[in-house]
N, C-alpha and C. Protein backbone atom coordinates (compact mmCIF):
# COMPACT_ATOMS: atom_id res chain seq x y z
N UNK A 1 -41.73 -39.89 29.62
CA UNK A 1 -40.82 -40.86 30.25
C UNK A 1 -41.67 -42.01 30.77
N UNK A 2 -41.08 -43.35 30.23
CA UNK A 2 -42.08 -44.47 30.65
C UNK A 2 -41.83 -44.33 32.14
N UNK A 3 -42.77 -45.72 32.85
CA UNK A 3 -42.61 -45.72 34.53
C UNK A 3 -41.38 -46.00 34.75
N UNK A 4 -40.84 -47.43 34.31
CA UNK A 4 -40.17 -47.80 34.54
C UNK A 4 -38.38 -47.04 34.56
N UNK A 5 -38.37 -46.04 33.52
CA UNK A 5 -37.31 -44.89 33.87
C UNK A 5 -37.41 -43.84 34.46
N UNK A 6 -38.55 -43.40 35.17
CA UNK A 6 -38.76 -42.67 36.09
C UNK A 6 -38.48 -43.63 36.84
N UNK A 7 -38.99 -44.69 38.12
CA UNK A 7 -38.35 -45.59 38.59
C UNK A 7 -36.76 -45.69 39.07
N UNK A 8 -36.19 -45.92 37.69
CA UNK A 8 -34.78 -46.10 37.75
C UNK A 8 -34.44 -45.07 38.42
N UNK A 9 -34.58 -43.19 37.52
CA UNK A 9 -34.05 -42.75 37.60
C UNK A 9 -34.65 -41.66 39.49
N UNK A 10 -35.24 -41.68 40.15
CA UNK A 10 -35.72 -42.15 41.18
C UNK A 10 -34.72 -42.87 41.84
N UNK A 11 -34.58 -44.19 41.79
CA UNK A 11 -33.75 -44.72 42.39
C UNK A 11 -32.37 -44.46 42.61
N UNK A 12 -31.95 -44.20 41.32
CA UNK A 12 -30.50 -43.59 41.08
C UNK A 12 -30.49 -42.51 42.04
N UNK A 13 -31.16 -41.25 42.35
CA UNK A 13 -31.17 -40.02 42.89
C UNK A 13 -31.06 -40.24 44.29
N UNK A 14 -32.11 -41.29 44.87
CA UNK A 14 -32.01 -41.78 46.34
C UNK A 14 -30.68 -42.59 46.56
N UNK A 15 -30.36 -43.13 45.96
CA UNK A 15 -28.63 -43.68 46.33
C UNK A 15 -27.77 -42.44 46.56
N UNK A 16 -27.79 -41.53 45.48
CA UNK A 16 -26.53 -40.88 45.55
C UNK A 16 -27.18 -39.42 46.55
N UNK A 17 -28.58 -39.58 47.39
CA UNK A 17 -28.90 -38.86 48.25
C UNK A 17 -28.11 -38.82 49.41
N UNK A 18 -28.80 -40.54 50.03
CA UNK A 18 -28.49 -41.21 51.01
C UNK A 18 -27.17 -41.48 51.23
N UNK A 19 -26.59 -42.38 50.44
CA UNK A 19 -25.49 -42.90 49.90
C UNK A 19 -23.75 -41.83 49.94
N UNK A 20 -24.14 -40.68 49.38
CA UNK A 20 -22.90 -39.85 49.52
C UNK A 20 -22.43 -39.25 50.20
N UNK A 21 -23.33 -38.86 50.73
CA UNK A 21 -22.77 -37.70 51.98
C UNK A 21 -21.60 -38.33 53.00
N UNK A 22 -21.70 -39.84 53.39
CA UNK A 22 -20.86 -39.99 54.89
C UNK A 22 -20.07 -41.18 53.86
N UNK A 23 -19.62 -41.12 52.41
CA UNK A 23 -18.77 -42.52 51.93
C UNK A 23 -17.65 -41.71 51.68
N UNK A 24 -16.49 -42.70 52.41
CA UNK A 24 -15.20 -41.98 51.87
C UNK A 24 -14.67 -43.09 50.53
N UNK A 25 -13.76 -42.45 49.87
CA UNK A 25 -13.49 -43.13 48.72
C UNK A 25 -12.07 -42.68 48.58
N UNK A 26 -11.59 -43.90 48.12
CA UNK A 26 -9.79 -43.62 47.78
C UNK A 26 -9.79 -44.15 46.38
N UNK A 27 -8.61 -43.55 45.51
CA UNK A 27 -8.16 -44.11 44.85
C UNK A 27 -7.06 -44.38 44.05
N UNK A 28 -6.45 -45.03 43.40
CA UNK A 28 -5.20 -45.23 43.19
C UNK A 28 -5.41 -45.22 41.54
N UNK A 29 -4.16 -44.36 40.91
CA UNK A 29 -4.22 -44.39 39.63
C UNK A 29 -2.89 -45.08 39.05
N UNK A 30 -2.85 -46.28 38.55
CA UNK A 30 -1.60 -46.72 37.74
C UNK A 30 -1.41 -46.84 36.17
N UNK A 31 -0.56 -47.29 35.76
CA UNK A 31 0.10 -47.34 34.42
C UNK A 31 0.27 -48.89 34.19
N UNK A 32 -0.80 -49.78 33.12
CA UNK A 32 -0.23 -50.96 33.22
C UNK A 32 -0.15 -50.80 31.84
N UNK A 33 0.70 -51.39 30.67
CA UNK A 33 0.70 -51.45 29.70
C UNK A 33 0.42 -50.35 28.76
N UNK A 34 0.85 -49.32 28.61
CA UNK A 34 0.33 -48.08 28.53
C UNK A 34 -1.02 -47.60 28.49
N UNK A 35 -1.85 -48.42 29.33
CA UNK A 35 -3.42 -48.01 29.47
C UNK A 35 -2.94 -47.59 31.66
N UNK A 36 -4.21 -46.98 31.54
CA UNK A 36 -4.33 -45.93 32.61
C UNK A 36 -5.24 -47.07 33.02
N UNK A 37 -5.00 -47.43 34.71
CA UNK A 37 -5.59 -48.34 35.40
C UNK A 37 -5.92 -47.50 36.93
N UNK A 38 -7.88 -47.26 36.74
CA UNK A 38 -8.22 -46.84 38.54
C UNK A 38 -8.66 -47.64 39.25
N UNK A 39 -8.54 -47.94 40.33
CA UNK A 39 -8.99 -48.31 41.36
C UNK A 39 -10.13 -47.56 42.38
N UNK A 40 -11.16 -48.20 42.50
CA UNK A 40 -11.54 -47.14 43.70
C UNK A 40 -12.57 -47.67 44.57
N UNK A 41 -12.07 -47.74 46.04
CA UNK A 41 -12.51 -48.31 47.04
C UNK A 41 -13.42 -47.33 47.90
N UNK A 42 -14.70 -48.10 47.89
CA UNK A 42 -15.86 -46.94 48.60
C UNK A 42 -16.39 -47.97 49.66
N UNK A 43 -15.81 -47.60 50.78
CA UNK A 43 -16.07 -47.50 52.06
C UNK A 43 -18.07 -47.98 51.92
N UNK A 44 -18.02 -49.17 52.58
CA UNK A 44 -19.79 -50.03 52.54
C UNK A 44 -20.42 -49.39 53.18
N UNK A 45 -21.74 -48.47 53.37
CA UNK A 45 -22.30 -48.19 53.66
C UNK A 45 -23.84 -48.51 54.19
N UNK A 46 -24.14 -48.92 55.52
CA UNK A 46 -25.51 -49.25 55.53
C UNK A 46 -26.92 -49.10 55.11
N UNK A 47 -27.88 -49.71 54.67
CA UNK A 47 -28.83 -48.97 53.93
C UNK A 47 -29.73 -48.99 54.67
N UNK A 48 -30.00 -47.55 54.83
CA UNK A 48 -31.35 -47.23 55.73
C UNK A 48 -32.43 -47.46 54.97
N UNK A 49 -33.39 -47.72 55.67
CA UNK A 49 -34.93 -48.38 55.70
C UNK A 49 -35.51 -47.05 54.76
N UNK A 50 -35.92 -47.09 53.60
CA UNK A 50 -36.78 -46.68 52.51
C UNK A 50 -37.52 -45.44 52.94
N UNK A 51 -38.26 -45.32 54.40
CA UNK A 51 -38.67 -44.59 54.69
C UNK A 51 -39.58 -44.69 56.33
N UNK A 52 -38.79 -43.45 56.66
CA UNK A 52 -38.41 -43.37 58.06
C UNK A 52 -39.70 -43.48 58.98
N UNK A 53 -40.62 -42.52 58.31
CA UNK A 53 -41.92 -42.32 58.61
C UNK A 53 -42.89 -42.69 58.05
N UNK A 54 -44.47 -42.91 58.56
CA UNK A 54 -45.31 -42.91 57.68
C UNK A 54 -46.81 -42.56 58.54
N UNK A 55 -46.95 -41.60 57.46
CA UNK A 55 -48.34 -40.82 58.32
C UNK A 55 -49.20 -41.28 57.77
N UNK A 56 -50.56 -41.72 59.02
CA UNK A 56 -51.70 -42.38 58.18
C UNK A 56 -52.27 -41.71 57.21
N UNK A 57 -52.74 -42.60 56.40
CA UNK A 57 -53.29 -42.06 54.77
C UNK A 57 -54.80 -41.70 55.26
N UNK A 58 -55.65 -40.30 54.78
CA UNK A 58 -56.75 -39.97 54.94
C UNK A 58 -57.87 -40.73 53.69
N UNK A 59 -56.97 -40.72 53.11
CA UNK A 59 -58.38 -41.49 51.83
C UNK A 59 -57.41 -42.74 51.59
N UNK A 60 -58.74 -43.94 51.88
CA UNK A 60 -58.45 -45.27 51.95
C UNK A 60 -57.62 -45.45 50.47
N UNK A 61 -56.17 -46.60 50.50
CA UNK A 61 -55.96 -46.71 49.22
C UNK A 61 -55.02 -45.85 48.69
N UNK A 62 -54.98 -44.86 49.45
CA UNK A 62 -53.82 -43.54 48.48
C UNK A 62 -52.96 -42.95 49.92
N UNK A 63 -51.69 -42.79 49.13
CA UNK A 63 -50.61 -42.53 50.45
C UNK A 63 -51.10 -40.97 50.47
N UNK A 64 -50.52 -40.50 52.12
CA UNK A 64 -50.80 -38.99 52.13
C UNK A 64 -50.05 -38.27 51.12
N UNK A 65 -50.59 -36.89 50.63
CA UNK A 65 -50.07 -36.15 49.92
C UNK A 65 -48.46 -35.91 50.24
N UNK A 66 -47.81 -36.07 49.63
CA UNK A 66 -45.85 -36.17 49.63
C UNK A 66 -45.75 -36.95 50.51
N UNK A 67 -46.19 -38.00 50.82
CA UNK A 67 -45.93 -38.89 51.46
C UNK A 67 -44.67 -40.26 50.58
N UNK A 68 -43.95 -40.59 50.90
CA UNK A 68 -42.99 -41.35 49.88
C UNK A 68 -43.21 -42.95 49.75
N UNK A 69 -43.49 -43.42 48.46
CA UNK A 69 -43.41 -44.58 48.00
C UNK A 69 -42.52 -45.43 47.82
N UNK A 70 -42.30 -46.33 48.25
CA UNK A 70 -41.51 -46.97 48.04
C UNK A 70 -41.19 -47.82 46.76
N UNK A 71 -39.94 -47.84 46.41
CA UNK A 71 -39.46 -48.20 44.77
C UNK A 71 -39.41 -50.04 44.66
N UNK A 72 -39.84 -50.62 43.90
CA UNK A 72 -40.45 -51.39 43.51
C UNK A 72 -39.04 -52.14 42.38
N UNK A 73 -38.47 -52.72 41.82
CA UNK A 73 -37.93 -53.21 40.84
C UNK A 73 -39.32 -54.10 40.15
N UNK A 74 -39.16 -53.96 39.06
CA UNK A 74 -40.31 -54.73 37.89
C UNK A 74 -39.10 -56.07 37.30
N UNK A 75 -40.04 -57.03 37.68
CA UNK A 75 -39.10 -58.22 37.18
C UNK A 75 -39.49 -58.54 36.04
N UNK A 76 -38.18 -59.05 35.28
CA UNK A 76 -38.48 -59.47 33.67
C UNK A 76 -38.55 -60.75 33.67
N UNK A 77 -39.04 -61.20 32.81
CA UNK A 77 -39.16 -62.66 32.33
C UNK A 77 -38.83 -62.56 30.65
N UNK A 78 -38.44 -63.91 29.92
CA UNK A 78 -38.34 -63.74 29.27
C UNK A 78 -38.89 -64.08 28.19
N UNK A 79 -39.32 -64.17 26.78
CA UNK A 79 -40.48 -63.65 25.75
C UNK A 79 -40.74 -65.44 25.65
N UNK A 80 -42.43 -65.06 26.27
CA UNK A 80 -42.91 -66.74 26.20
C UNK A 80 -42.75 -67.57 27.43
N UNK A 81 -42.68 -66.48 28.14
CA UNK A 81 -42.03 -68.02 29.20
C UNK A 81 -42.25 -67.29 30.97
N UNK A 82 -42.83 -68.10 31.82
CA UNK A 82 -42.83 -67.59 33.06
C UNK A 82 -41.90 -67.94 34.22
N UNK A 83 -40.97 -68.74 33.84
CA UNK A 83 -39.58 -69.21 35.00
C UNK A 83 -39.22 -68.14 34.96
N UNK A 84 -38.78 -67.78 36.43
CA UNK A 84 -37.97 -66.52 36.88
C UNK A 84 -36.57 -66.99 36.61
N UNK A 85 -35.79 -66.53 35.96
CA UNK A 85 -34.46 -65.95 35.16
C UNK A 85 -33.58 -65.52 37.05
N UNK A 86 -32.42 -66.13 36.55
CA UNK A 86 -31.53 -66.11 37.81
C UNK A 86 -31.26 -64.32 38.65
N UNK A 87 -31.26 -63.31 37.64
CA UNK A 87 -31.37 -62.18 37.96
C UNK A 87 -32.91 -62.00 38.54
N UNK A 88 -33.92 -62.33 37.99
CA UNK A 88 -34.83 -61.98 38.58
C UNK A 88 -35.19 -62.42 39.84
N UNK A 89 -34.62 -63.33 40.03
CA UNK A 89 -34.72 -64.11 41.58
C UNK A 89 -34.12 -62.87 42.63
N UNK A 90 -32.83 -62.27 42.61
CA UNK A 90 -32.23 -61.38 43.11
C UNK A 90 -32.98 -60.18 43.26
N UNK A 91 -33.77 -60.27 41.67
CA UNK A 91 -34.33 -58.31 41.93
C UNK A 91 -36.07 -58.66 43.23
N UNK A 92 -36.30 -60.53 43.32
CA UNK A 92 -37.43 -60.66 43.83
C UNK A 92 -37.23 -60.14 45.28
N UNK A 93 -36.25 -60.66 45.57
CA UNK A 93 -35.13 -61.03 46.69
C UNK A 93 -35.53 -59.03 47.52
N UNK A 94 -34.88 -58.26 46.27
CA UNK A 94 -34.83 -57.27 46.51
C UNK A 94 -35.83 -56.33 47.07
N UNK A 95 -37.28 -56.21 46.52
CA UNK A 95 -38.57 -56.26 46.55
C UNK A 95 -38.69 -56.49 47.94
N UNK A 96 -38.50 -58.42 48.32
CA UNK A 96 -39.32 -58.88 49.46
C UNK A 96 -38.54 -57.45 50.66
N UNK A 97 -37.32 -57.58 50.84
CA UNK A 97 -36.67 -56.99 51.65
C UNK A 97 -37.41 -55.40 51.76
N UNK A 98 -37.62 -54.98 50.92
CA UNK A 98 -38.69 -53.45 50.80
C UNK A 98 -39.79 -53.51 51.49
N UNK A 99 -40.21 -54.87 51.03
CA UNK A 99 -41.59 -55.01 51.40
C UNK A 99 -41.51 -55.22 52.99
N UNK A 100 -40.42 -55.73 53.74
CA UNK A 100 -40.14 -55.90 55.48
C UNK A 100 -39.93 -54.65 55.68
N UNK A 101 -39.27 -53.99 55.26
CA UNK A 101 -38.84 -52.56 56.06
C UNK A 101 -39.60 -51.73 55.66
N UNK A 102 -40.86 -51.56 55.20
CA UNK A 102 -41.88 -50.84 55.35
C UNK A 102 -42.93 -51.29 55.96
N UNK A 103 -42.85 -52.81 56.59
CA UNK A 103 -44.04 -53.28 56.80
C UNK A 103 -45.23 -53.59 56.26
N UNK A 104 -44.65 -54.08 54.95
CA UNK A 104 -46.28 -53.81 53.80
C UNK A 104 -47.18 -54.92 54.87
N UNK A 105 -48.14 -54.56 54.92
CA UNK A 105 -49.48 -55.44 54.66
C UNK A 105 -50.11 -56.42 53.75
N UNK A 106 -50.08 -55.31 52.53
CA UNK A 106 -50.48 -56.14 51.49
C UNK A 106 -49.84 -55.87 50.04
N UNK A 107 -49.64 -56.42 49.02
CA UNK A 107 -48.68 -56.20 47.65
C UNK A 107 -49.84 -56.84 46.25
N UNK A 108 -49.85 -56.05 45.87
CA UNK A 108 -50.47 -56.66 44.09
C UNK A 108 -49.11 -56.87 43.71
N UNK A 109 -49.28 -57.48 42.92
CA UNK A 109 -48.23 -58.36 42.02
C UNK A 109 -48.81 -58.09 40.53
N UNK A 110 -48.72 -57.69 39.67
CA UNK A 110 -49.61 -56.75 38.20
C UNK A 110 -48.65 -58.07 37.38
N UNK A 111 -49.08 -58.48 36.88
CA UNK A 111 -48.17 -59.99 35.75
C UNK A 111 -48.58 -59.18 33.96
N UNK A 112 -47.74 -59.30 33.66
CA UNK A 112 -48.01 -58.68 31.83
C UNK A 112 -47.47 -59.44 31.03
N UNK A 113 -47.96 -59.01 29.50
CA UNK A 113 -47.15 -59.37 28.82
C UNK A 113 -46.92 -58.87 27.28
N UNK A 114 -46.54 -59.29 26.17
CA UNK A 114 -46.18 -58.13 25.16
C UNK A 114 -47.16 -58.24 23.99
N UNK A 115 -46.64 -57.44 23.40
CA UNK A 115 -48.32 -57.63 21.87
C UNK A 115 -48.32 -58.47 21.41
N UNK A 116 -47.14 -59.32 21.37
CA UNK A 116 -47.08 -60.46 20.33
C UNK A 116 -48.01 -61.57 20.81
N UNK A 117 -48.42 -62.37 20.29
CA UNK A 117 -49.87 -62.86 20.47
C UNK A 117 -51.19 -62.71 21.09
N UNK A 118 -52.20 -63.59 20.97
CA UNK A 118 -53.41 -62.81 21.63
C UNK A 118 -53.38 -62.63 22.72
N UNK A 119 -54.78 -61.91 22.90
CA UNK A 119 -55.01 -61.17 24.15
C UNK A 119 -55.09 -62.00 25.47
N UNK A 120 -56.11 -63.33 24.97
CA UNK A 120 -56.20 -64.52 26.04
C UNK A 120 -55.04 -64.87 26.27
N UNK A 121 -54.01 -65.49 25.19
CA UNK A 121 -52.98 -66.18 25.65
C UNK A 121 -51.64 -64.61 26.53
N UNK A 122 -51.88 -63.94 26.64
CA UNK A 122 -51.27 -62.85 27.30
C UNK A 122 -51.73 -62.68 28.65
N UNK A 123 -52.79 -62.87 28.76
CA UNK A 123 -53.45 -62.82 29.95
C UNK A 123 -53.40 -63.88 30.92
N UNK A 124 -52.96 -65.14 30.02
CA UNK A 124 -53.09 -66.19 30.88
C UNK A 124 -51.39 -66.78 31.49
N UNK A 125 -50.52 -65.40 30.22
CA UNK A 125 -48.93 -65.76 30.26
C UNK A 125 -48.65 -65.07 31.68
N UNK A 126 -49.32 -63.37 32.17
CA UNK A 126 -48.77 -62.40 32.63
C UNK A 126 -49.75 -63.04 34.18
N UNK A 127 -50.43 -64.31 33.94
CA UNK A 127 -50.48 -64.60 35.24
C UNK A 127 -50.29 -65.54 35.78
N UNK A 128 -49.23 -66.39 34.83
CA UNK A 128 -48.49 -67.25 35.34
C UNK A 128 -47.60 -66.97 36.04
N UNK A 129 -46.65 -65.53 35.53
CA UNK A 129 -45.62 -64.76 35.87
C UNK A 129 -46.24 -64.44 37.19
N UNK A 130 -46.97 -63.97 37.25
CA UNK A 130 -47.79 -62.89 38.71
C UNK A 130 -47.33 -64.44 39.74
N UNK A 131 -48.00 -65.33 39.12
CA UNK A 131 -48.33 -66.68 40.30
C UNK A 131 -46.85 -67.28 41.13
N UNK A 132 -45.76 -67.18 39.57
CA UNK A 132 -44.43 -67.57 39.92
C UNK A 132 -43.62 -66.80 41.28
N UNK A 133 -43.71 -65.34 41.00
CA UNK A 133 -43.33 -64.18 41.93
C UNK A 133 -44.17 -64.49 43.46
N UNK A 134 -45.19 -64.69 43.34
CA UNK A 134 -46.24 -64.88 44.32
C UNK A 134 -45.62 -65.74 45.35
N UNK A 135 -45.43 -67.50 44.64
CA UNK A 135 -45.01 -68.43 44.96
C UNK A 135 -43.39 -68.33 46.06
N UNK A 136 -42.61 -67.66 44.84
CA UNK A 136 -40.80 -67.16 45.47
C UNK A 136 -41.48 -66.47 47.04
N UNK A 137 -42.41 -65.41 46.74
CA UNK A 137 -42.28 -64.68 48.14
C UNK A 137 -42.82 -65.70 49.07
N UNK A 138 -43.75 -66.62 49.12
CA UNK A 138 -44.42 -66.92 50.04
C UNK A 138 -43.22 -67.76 50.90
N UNK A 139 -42.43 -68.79 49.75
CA UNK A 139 -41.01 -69.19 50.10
C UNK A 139 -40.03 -68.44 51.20
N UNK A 140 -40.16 -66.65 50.77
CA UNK A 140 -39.33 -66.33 51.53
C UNK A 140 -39.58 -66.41 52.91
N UNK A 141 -41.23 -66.42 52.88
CA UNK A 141 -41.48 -66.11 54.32
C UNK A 141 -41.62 -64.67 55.07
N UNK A 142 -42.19 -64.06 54.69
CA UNK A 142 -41.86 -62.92 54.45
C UNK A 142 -43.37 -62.19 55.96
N UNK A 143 -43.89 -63.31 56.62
CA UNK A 143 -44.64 -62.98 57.32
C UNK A 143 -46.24 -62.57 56.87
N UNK A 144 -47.29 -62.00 57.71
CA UNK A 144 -48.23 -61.59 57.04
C UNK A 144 -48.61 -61.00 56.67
N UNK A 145 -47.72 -61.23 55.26
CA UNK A 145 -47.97 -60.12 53.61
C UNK A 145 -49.37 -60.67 52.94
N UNK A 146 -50.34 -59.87 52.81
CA UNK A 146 -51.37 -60.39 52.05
C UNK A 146 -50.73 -60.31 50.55
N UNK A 147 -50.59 -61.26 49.47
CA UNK A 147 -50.21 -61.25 48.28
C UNK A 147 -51.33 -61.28 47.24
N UNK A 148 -51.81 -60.28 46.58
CA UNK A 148 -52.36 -60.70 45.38
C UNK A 148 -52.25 -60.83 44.23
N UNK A 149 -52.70 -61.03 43.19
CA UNK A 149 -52.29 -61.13 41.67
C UNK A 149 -53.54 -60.75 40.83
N UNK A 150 -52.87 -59.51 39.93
CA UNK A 150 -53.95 -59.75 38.44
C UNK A 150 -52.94 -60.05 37.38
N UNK A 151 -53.54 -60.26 35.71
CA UNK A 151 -53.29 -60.36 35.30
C UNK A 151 -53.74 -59.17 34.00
N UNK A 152 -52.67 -58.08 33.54
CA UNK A 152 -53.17 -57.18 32.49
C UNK A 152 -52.55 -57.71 30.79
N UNK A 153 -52.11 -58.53 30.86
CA UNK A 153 -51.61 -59.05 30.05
C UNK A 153 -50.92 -58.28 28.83
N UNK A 154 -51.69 -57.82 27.44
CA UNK A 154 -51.10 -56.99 26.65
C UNK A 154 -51.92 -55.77 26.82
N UNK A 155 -52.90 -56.00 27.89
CA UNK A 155 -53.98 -54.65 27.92
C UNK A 155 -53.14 -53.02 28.15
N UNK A 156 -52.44 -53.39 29.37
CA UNK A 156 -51.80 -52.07 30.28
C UNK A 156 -50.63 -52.11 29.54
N UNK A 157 -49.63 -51.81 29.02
CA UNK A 157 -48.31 -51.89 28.37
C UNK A 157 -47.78 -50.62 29.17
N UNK A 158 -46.42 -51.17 29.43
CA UNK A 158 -45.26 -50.17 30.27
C UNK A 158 -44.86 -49.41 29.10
N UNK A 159 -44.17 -49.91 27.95
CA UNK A 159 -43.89 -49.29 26.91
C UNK A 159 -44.79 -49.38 25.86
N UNK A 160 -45.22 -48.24 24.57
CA UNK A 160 -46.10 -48.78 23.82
C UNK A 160 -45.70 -48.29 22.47
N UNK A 161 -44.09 -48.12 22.08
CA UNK A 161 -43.72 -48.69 21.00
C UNK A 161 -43.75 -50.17 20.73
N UNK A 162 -43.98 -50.30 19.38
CA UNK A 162 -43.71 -51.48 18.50
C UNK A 162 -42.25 -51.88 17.85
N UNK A 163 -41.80 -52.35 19.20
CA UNK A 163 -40.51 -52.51 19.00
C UNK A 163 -39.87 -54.06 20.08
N UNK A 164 -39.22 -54.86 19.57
CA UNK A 164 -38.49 -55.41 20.33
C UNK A 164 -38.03 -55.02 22.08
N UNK A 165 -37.37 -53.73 21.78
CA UNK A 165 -36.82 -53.21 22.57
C UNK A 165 -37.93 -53.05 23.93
N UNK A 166 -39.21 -52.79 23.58
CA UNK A 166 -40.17 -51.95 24.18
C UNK A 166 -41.12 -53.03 24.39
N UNK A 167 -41.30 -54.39 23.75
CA UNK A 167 -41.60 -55.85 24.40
C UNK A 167 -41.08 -56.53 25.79
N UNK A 168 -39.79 -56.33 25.47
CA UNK A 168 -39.00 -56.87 26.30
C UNK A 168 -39.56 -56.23 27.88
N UNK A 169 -39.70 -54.41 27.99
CA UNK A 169 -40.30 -54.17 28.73
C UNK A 169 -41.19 -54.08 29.61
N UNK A 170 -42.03 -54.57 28.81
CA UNK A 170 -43.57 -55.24 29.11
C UNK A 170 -43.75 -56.35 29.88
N UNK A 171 -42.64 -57.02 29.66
CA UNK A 171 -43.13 -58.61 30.34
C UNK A 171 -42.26 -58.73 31.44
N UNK A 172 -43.20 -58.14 32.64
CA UNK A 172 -42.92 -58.52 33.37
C UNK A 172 -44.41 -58.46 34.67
N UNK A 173 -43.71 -58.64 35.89
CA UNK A 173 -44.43 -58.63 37.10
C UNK A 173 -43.53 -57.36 37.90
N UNK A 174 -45.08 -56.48 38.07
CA UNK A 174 -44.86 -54.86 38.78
C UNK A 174 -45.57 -55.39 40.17
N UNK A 175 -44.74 -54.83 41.19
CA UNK A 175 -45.21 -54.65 42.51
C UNK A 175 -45.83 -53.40 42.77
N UNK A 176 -47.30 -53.48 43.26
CA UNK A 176 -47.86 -52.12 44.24
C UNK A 176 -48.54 -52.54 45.06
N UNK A 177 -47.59 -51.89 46.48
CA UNK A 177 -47.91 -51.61 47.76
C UNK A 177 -49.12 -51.40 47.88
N UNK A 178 -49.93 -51.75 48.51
CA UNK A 178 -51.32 -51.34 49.30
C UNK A 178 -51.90 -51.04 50.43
């Protein structure tokens, strides 16, 4: 399983952890046109802070053993190009807010990009991307987050089929906490 669907599916599990236990939900079933029409209203729920605790780490660099990480969205960009895409602004959005309610310190910003051309020009794409993300947060204001950036370009690949599908994956900018 690549990272990025461990990730997801991670994430998915902590919603419907947190998330279910105290949501009430109604719903209404009608008949419009002989198709079956539901409705269903789920009661908004506040989202608690990622993680409640945090015990100092004994070896510099690495969280304590079961200690919990916090989930990261990987922003896409799209093939050739480092402007952040209107969704990705939202998933940045999403990130910074993680990054307050844990108090990061400090964040790598990992910039990539896909096999299709060389190695230089990948390296120099996946850190334009890194620089763009960099830039949005500093915007947000986000306090004193140390931000850094590399660039792995086509070196590190998230996915490593040869596929469209599995390009698309690649190019982006991964957040890790530090």
């Amino acid at each position: 399983m690549n990272r990025t669907a461990a990730q997801m599916t991670c994430s998915a599990v902590l919603i419907m952890i947190t998330g279910c236990a105290s949501q009430s939900v109604s719903s209404t079933h009608e008949q419009a046109g002989g198709k079956s029409v539901v409705e269903e209203r789920v009661a908004p729920e506040p989202v608690a802070p990622l993680s409640a605790s945090k015990t100092p780490s004994s070896t510099a660099g690495q969280p304590p053993e079961g200690a919990f990480t916090p989930f990261f969205l990987d922003i896409p960009f799209n093939f050739d190009q480092s402007a952040l895409r209107s969704d990705a602004v939202a998933m940045v959005e999403v990130n910074a807010n993680r990054l307050k309610e844990e108090r990061a310190g400090k964040v790598l910003l990992e910039g990539r990009g896909d096999e299709v051309g060389t190695a230089d020009y990948n390296l120099v794409l996946g850190d334009r991307r890194a620089q763009v993300v960099k830039r949005y947060l500093e915007g947000l204001g986000l306090g004193p987050l140390e931000i850094a950036t590399i660039s792995y370009g086509k070196d590190k690949p998230v996915c490593t089929e040869h596929s469209a599908e599995c390009w698309e994956k690649n190019r982006t900018v991964h957040f890790e906490m530090q």
